[in-house]
PDB file of N, CA and C in Angstrom:
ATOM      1  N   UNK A   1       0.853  -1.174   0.000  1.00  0.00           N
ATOM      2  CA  UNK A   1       0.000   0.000   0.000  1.00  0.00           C
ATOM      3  C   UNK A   1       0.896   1.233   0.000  1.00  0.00           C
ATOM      4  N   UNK A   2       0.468   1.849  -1.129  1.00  0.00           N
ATOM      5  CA  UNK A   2       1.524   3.684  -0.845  1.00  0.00           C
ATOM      6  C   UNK A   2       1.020   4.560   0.203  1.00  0.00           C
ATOM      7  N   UNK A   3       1.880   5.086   0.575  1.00  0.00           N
ATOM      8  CA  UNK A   3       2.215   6.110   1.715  1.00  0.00           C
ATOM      9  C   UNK A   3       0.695   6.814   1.508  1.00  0.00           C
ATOM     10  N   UNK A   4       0.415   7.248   0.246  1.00  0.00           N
ATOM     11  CA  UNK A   4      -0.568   8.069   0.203  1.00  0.00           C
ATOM     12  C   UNK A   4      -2.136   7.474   0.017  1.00  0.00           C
ATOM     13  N   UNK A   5      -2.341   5.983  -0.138  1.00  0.00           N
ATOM     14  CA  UNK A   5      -3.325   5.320   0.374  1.00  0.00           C
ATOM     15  C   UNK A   5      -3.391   4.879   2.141  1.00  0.00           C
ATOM     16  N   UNK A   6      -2.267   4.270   2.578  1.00  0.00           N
ATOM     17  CA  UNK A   6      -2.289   4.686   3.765  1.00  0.00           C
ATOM     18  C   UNK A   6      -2.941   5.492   4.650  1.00  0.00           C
ATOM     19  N   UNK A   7      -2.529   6.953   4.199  1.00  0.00           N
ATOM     20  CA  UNK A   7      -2.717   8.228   5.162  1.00  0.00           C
ATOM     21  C   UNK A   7      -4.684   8.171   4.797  1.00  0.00           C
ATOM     22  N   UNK A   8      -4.836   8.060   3.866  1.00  0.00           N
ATOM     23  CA  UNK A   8      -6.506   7.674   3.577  1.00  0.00           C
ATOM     24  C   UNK A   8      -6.774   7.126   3.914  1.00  0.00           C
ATOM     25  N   UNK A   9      -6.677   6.274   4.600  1.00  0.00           N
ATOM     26  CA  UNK A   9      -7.056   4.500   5.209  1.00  0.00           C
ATOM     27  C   UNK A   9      -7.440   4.630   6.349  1.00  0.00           C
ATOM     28  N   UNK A  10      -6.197   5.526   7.294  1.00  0.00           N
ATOM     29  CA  UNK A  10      -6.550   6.425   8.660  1.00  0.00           C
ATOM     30  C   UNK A  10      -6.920   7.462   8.830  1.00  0.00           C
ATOM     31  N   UNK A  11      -7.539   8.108   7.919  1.00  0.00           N
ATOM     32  CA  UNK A  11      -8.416   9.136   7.952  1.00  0.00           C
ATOM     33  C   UNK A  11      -9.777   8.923   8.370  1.00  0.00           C
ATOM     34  N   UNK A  12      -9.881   7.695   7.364  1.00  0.00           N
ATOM     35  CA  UNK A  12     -11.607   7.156   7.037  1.00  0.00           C
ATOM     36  C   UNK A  12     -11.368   5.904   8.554  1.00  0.00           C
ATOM     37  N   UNK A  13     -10.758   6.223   9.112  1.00  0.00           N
ATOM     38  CA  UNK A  13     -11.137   5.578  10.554  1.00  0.00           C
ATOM     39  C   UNK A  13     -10.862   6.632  11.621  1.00  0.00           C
ATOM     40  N   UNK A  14     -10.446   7.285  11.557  1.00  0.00           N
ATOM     41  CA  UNK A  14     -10.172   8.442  12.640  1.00  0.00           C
ATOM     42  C   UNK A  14     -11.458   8.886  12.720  1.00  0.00           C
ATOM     43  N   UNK A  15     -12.125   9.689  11.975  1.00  0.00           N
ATOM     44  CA  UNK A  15     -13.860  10.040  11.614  1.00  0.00           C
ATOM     45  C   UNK A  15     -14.407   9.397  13.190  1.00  0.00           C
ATOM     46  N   UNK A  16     -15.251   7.874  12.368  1.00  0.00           N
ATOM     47  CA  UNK A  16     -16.268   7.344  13.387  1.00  0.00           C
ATOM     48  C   UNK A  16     -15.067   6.781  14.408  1.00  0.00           C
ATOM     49  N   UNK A  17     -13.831   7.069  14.829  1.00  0.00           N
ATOM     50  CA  UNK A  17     -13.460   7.049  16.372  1.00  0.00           C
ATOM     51  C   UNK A  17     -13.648   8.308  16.906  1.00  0.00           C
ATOM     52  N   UNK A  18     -13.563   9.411  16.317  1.00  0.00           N
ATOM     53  CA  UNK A  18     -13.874  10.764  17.116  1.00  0.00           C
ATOM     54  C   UNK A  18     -15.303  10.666  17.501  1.00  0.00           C
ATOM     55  N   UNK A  19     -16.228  10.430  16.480  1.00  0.00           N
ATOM     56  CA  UNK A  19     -17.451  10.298  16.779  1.00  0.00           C
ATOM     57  C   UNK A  19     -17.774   9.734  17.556  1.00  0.00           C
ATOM     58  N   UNK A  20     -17.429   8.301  18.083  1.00  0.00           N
ATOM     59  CA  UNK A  20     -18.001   7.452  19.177  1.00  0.00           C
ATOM     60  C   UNK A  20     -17.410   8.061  20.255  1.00  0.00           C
ATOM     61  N   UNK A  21     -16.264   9.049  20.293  1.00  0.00           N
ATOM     62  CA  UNK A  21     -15.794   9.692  21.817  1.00  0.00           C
ATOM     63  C   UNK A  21     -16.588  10.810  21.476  1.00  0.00           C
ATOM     64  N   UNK A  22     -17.512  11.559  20.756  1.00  0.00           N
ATOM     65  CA  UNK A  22     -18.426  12.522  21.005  1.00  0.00           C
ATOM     66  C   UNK A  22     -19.213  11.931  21.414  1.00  0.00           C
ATOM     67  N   UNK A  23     -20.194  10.665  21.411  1.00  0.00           N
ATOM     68  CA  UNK A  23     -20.871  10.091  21.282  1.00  0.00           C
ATOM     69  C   UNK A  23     -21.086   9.517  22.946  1.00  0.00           C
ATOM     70  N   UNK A  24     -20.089   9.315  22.807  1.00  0.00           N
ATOM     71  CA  UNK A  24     -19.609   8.787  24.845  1.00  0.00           C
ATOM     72  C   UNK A  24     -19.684  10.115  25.283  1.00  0.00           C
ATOM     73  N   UNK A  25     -19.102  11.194  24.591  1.00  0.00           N
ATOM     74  CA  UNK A  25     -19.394  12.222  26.204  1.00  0.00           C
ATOM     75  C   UNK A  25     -20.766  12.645  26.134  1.00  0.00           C
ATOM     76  N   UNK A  26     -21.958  12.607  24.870  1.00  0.00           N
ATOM     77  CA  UNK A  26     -22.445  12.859  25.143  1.00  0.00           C
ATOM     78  C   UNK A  26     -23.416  12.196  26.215  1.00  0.00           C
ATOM     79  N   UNK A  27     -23.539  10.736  26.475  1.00  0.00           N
ATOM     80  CA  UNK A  27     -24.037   9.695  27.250  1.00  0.00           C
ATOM     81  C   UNK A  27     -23.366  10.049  28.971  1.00  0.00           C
ATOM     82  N   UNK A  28     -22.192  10.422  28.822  1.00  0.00           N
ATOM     83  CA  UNK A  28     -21.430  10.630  29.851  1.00  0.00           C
ATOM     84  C   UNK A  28     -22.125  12.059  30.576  1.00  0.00           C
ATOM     85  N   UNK A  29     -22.620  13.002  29.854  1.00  0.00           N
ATOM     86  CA  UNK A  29     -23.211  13.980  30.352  1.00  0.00           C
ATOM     87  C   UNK A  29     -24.266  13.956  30.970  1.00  0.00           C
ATOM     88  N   UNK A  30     -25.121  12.633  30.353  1.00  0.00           N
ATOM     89  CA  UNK A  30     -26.252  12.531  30.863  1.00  0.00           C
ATOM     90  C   UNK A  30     -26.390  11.647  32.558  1.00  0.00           C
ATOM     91  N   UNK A  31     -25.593  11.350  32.536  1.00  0.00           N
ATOM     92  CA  UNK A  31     -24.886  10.164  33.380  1.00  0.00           C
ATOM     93  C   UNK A  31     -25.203   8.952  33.126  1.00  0.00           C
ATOM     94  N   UNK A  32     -25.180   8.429  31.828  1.00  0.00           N
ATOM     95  CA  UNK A  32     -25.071   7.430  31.769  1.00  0.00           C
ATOM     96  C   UNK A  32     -24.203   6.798  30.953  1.00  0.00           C
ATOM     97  N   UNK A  33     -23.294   6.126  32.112  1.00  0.00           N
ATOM     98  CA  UNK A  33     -22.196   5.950  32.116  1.00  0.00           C
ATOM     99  C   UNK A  33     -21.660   4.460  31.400  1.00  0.00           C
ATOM    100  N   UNK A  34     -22.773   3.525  31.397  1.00  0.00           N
ATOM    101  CA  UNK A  34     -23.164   2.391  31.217  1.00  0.00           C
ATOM    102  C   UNK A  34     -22.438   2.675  29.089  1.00  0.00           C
ATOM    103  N   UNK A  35     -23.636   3.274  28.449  1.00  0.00           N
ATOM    104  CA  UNK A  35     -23.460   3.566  27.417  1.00  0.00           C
ATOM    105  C   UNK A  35     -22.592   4.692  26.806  1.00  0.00           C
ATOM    106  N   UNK A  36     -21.843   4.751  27.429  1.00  0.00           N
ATOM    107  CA  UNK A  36     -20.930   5.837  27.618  1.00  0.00           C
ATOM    108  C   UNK A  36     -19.665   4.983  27.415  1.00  0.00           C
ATOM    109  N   UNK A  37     -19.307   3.666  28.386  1.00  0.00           N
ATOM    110  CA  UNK A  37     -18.368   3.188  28.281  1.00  0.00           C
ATOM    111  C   UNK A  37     -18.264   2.169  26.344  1.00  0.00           C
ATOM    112  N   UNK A  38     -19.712   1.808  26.570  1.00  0.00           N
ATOM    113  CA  UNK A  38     -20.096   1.300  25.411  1.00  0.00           C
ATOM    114  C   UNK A  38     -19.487   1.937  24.307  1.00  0.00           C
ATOM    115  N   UNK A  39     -20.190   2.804  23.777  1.00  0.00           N
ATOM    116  CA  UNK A  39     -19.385   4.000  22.524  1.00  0.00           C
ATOM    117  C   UNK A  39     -17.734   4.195  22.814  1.00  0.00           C
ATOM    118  N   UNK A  40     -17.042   4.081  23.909  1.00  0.00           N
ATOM    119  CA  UNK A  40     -15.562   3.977  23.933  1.00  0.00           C
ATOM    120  C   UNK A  40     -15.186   2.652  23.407  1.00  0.00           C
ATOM    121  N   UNK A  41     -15.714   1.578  24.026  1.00  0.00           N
ATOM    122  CA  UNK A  41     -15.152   0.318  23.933  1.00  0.00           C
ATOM    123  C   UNK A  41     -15.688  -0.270  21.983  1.00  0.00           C
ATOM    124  N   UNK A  42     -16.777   0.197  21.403  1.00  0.00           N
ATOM    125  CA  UNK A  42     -17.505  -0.018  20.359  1.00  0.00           C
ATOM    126  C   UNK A  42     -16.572   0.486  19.130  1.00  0.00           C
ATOM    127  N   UNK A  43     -15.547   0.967  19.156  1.00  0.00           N
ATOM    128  CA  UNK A  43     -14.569   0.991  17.987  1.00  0.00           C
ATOM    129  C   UNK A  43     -13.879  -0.165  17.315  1.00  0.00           C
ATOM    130  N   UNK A  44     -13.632  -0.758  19.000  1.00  0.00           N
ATOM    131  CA  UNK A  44     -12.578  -1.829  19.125  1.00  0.00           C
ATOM    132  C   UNK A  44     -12.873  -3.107  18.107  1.00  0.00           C
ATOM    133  N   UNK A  45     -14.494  -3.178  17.300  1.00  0.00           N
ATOM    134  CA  UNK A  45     -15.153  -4.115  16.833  1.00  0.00           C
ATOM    135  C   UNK A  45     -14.161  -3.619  15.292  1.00  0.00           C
ATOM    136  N   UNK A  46     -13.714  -2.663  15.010  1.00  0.00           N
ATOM    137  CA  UNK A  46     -13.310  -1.941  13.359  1.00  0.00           C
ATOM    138  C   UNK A  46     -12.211  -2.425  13.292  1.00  0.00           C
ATOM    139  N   UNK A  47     -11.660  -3.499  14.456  1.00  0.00           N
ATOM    140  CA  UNK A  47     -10.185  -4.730  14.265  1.00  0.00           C
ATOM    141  C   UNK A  47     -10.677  -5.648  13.829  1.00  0.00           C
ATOM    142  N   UNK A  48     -11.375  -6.465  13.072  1.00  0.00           N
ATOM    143  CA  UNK A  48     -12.540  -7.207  12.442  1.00  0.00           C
ATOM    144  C   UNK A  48     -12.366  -7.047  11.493  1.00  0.00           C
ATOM    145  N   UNK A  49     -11.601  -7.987  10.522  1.00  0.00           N
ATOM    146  CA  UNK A  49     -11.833  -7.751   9.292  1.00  0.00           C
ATOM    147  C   UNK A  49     -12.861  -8.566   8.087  1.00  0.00           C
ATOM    148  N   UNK A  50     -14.274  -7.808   8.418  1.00  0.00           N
ATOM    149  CA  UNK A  50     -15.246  -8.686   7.900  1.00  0.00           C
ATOM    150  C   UNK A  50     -15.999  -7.546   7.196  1.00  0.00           C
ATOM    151  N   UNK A  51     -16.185  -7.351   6.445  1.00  0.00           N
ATOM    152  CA  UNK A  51     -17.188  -6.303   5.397  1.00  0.00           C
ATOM    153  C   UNK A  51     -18.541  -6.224   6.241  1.00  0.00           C
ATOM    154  N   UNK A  52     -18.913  -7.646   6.770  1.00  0.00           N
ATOM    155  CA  UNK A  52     -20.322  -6.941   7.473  1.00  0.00           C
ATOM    156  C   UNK A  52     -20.129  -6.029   8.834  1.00  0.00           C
ATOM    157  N   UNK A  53     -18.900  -5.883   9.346  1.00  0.00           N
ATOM    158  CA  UNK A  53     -18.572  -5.187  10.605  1.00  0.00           C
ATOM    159  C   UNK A  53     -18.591  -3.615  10.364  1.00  0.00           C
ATOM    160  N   UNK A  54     -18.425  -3.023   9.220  1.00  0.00           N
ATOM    161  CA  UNK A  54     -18.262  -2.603   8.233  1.00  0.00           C
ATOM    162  C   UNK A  54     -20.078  -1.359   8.619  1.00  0.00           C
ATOM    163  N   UNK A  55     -21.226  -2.826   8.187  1.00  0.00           N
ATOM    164  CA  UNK A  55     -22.463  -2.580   8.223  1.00  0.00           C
ATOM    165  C   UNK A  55     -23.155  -2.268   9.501  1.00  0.00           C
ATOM    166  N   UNK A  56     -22.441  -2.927  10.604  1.00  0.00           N
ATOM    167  CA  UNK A  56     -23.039  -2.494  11.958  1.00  0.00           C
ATOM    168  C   UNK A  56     -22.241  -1.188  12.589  1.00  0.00           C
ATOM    169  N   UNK A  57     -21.024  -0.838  12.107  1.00  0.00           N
ATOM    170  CA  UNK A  57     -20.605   0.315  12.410  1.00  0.00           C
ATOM    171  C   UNK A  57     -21.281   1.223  11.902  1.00  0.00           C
ATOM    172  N   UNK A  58     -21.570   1.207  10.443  1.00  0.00           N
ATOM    173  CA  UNK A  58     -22.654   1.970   9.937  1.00  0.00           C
ATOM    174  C   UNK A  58     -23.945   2.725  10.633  1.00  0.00           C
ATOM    175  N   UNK A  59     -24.712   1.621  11.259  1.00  0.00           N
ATOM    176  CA  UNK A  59     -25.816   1.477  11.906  1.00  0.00           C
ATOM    177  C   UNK A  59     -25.491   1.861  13.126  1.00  0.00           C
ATOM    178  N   UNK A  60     -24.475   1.968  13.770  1.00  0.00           N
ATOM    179  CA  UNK A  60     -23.831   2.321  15.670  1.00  0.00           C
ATOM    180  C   UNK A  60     -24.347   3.930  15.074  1.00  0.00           C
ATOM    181  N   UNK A  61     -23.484   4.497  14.119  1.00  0.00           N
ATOM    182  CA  UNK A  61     -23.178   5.570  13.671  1.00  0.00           C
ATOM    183  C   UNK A  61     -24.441   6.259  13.142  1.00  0.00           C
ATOM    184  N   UNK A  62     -25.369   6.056  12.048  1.00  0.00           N
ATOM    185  CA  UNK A  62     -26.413   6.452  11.958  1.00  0.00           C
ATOM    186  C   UNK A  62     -27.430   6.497  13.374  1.00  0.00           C
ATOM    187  N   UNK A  63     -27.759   5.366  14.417  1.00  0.00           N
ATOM    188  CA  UNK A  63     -28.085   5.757  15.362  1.00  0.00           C
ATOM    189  C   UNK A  63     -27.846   6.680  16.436  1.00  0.00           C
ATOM    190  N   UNK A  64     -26.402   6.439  16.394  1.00  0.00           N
ATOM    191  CA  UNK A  64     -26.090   7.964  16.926  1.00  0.00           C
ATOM    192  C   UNK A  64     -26.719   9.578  16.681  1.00  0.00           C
ATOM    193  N   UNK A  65     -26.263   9.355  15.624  1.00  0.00           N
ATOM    194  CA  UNK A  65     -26.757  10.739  14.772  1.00  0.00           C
ATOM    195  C   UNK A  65     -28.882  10.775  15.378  1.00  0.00           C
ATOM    196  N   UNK A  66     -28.949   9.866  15.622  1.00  0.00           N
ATOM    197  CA  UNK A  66     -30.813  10.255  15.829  1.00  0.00           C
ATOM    198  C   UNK A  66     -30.377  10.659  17.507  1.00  0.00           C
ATOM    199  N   UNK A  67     -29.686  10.036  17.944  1.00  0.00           N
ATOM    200  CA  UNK A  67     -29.489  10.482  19.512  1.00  0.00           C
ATOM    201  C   UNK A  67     -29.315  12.085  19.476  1.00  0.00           C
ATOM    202  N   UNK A  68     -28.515  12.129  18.377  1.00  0.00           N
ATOM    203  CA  UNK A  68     -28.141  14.030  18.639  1.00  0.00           C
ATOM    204  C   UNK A  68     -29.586  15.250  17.983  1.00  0.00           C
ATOM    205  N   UNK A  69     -30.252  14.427  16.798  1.00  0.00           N
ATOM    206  CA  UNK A  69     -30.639  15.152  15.926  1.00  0.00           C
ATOM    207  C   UNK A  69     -32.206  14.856  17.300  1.00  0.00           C
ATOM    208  N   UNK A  70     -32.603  14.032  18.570  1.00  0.00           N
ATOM    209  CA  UNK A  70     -33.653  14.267  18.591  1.00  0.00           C
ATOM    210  C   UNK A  70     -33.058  14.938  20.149  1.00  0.00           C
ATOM    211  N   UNK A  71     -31.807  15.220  20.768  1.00  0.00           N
ATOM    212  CA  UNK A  71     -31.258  15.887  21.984  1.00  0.00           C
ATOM    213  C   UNK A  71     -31.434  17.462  21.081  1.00  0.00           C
ATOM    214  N   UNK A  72     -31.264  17.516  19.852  1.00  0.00           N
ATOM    215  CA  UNK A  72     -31.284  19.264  19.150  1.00  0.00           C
ATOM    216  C   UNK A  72     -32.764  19.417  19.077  1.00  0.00           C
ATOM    217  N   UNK A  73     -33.884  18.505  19.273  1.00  0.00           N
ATOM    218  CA  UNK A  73     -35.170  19.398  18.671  1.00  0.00           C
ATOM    219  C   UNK A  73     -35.576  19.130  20.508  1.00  0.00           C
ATOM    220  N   UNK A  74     -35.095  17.983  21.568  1.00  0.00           N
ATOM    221  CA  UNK A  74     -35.662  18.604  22.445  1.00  0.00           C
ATOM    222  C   UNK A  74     -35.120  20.254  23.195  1.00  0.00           C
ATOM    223  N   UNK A  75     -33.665  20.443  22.576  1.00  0.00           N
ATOM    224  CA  UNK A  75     -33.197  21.220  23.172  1.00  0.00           C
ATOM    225  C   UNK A  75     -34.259  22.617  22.409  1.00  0.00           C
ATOM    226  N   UNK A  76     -34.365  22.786  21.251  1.00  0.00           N
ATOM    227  CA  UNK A  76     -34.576  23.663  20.715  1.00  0.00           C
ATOM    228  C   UNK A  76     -36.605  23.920  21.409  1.00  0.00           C
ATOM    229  N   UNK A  77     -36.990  23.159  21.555  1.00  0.00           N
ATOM    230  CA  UNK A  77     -38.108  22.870  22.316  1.00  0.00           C
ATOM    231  C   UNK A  77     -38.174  23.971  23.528  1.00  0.00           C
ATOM    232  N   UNK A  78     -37.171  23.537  24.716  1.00  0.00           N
ATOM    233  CA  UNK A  78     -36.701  24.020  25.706  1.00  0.00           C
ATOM    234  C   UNK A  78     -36.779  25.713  25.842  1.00  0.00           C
ATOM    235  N   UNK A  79     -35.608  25.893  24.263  1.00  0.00           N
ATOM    236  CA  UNK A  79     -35.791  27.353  24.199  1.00  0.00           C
ATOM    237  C   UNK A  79     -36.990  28.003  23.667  1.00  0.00           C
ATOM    238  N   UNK A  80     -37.607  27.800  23.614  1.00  0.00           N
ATOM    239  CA  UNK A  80     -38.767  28.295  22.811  1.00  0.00           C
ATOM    240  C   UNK A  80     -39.837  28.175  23.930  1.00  0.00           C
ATOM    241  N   UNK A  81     -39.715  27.084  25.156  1.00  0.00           N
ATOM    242  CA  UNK A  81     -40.667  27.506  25.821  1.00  0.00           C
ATOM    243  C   UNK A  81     -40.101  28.301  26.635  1.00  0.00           C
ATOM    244  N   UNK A  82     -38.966  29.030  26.923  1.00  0.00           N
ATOM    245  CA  UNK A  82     -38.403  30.056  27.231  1.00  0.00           C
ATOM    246  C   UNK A  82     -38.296  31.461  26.944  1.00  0.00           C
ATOM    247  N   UNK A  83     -38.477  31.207  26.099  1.00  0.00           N
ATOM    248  CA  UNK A  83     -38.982  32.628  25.390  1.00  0.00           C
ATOM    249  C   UNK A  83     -37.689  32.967  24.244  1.00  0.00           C
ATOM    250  N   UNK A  84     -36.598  32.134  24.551  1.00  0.00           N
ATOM    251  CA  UNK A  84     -35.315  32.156  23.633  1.00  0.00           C
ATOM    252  C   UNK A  84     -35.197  31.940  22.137  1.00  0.00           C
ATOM    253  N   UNK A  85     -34.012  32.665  21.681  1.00  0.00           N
ATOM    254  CA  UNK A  85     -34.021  32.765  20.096  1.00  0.00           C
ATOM    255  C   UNK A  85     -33.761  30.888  20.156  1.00  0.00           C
ATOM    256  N   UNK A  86     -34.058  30.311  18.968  1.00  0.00           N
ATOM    257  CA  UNK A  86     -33.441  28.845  18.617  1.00  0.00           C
ATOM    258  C   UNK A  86     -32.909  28.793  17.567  1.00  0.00           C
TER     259      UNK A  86
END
């Protein structure tokens, strides 16, 4: 593999590891700590070299994203019954 496929290789995994440590603090904020450790330890599955591992990281990752996109409409909720800009 060249140097410059390489550095691409760990790019496109760096991504969903930052994400699952956003992902943990955000669980971690809530205190729950349970699923918190989960999203840290849930990378460790992308040492797997199986194309369908591939598909459930996918799916960790898209679920995530509903965790944030429905924490932004309760938040935005919040402000509005506040009287706040959203």
């Amino acid at each position: 593999m060249s140097q410059g496929n390489q550095k691409k290789a760990n790019f496109v995994f760096i991504l969903p590891i930052l994400s699952s440590i956003l992902l943990a603090a955000h669980f971690s904020r809530i205190q729950n700590d349970k699923l918190a450790l989960f999203c840290l330890m849930f990378p460790l599955i992308l040492l797997i070299k199986k194309t369908w591992i591939l598909w459930v990281y996918q799916l960790y990752l898209v679920s995530g994203g509903l965790v944030w996109a429905e924490q932004a409409l309760f938040l935005r909720g919040v402000r509005i019954e506040e009287g706040r800009s959203w």
